[in-house]
C-alpha atoms as a PDB file:
ATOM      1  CA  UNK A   1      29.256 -28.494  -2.432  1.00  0.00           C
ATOM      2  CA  UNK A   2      28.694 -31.325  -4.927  1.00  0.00           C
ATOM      3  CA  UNK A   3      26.966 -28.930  -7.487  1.00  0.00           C
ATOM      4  CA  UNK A   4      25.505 -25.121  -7.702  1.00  0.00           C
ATOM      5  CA  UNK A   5      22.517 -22.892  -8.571  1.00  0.00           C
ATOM      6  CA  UNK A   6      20.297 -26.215  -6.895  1.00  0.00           C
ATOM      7  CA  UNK A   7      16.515 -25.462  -5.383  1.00  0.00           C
ATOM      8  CA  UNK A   8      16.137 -27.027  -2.464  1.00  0.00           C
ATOM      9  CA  UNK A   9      15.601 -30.787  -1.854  1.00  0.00           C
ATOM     10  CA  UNK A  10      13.065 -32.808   0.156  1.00  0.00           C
ATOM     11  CA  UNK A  11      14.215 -35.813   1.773  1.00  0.00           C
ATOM     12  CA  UNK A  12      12.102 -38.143   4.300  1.00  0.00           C
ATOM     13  CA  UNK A  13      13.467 -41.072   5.672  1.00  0.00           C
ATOM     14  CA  UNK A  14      10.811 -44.098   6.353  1.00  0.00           C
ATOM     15  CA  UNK A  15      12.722 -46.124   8.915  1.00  0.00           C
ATOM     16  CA  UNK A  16      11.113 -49.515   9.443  1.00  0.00           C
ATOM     17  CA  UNK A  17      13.407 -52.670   8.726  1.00  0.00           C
ATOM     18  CA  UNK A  18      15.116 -51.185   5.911  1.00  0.00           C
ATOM     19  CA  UNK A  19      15.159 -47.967   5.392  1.00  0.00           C
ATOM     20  CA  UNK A  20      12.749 -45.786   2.554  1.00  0.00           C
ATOM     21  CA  UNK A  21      14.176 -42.972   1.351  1.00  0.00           C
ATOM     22  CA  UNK A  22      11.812 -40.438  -1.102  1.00  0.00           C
ATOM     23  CA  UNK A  23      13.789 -38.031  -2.175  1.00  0.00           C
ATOM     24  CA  UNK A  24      12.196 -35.074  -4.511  1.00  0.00           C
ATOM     25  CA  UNK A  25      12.760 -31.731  -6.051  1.00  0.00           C
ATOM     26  CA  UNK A  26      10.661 -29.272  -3.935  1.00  0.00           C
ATOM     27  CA  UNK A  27       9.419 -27.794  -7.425  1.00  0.00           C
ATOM     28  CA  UNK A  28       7.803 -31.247  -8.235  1.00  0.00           C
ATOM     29  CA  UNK A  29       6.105 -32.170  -4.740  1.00  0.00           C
ATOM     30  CA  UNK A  30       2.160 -31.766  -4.956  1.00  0.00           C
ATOM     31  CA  UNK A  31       1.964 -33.279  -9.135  1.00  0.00           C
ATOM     32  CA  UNK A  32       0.655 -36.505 -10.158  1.00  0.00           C
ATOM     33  CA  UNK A  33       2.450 -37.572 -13.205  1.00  0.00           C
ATOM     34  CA  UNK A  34       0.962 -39.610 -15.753  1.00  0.00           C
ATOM     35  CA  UNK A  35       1.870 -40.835 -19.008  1.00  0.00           C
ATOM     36  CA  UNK A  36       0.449 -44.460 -20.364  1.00  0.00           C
ATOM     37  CA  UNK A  37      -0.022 -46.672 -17.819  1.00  0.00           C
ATOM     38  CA  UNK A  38       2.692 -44.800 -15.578  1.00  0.00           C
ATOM     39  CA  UNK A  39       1.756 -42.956 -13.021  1.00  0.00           C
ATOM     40  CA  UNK A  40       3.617 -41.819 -10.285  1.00  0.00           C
ATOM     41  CA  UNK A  41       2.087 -39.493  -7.264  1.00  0.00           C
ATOM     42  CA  UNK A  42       4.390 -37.245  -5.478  1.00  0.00           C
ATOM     43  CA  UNK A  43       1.705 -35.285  -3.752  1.00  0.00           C
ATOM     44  CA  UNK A  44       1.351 -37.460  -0.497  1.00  0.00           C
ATOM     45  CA  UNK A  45       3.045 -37.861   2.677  1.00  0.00           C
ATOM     46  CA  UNK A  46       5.378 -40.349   1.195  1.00  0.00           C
ATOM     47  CA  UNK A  47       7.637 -37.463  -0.194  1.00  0.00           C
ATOM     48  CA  UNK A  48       6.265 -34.546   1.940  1.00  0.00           C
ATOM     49  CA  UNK A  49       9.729 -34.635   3.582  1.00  0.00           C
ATOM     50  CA  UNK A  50      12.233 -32.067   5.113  1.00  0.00           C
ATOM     51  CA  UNK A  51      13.204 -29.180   3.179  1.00  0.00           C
ATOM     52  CA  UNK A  52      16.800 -29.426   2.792  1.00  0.00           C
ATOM     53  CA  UNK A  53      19.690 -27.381   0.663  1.00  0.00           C
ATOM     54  CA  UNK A  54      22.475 -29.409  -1.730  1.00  0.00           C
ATOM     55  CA  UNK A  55      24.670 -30.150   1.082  1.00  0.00           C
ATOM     56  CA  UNK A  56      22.113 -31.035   3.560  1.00  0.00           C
ATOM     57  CA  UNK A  57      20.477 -33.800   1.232  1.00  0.00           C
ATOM     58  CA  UNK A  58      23.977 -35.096   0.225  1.00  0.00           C
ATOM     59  CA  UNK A  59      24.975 -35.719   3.980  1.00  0.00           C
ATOM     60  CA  UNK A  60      21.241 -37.619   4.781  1.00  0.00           C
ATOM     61  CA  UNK A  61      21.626 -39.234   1.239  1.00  0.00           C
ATOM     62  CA  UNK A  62      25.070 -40.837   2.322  1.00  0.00           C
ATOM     63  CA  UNK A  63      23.785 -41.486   5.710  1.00  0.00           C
ATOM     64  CA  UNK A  64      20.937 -43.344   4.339  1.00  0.00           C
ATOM     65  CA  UNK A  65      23.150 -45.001   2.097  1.00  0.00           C
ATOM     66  CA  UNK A  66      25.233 -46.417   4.819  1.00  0.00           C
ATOM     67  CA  UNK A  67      22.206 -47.773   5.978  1.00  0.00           C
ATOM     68  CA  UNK A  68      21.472 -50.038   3.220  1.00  0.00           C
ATOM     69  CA  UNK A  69      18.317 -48.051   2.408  1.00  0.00           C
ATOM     70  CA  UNK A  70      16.383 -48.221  -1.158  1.00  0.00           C
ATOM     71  CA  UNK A  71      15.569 -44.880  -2.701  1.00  0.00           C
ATOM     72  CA  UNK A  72      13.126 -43.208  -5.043  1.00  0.00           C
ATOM     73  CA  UNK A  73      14.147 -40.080  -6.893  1.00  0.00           C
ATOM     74  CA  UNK A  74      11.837 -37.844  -8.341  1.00  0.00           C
ATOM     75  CA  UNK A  75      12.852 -34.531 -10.358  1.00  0.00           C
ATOM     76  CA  UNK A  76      16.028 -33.165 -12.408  1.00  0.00           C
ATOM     77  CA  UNK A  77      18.122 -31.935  -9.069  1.00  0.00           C
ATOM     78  CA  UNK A  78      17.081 -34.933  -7.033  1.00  0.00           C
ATOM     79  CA  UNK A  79      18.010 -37.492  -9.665  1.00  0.00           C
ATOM     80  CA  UNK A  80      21.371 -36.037 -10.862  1.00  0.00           C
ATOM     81  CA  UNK A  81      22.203 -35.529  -7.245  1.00  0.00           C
ATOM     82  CA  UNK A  82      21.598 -39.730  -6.910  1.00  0.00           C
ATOM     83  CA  UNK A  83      23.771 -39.740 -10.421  1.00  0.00           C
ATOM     84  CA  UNK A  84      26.741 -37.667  -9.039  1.00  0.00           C
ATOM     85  CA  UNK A  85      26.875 -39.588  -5.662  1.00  0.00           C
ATOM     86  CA  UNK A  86      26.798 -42.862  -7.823  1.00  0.00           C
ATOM     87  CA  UNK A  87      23.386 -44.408  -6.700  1.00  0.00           C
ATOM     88  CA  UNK A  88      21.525 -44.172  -9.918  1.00  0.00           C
ATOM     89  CA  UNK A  89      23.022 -45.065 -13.609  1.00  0.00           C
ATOM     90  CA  UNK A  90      21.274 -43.356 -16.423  1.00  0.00           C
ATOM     91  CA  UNK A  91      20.054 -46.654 -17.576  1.00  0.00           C
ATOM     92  CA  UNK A  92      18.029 -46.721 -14.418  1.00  0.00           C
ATOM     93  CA  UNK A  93      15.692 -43.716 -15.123  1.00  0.00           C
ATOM     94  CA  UNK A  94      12.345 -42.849 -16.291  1.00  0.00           C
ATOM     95  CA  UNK A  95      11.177 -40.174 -17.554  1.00  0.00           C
ATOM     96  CA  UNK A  96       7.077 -39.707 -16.789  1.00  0.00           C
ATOM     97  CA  UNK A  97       5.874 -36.306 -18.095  1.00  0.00           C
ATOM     98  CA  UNK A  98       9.666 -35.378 -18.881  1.00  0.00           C
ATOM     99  CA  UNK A  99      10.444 -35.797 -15.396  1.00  0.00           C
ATOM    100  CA  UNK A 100      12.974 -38.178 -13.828  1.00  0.00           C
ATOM    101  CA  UNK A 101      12.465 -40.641 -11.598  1.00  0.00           C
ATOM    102  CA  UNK A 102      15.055 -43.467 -10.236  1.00  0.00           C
ATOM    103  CA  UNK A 103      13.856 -46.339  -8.040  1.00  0.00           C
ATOM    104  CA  UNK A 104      16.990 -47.573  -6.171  1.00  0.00           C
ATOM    105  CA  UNK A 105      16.909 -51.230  -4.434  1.00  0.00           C
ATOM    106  CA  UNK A 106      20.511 -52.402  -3.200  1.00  0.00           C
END
């Protein structure tokens, strides 16, 4: 297990030529975040995705990864998750509302 005490994950995979990954605290899905001229939606289908636990988000995270997917990471768990795998660098998040969010294009 990469870390402890987590709530659970959701992870959907949009598979067209390269692969989308949203990847979201489950605590944060259904809020639309605004602050200035940010604003960032995570109440849609685009990260209505599977439920998963730690581990189970990890092992579709490196899949994906493998994959040469891009990711977006919304929420504390989700985004130091991407941090801890090495996919996101703190220089690479926002914070909208006090929330964290990581848009990752290899």
């Amino acid at each position: 297990m990469v870390g402890a005490c987590m709530g659970d994950i959701l992870v959907k995979v949009h598979e067209s030529y390269r692969w989308v990954v949203a990847v979201c605290d489950e605590d944060i899905f259904g809020r639309k975040l605004v602050e200035g001229k940010r604003v960032l939606d995570v109440s849609g289908e685009f990260f209505n995705g599977e439920k998963m636990s730690e581990d189970e988000a990890v092992a579709e995270i490196i899949r994906c990864n493998r994959e040469d997917a891009t990711f977006n990471f919304v929420g504390e768990e989700s985004v130091d998750l991407a941090k801890r795998l090495g996919i996101v660098k703190d220089e690479g998040i926002v914070l909208i509302e006090g929330v964290p969010f990581a848009l990752v294009l290899l």
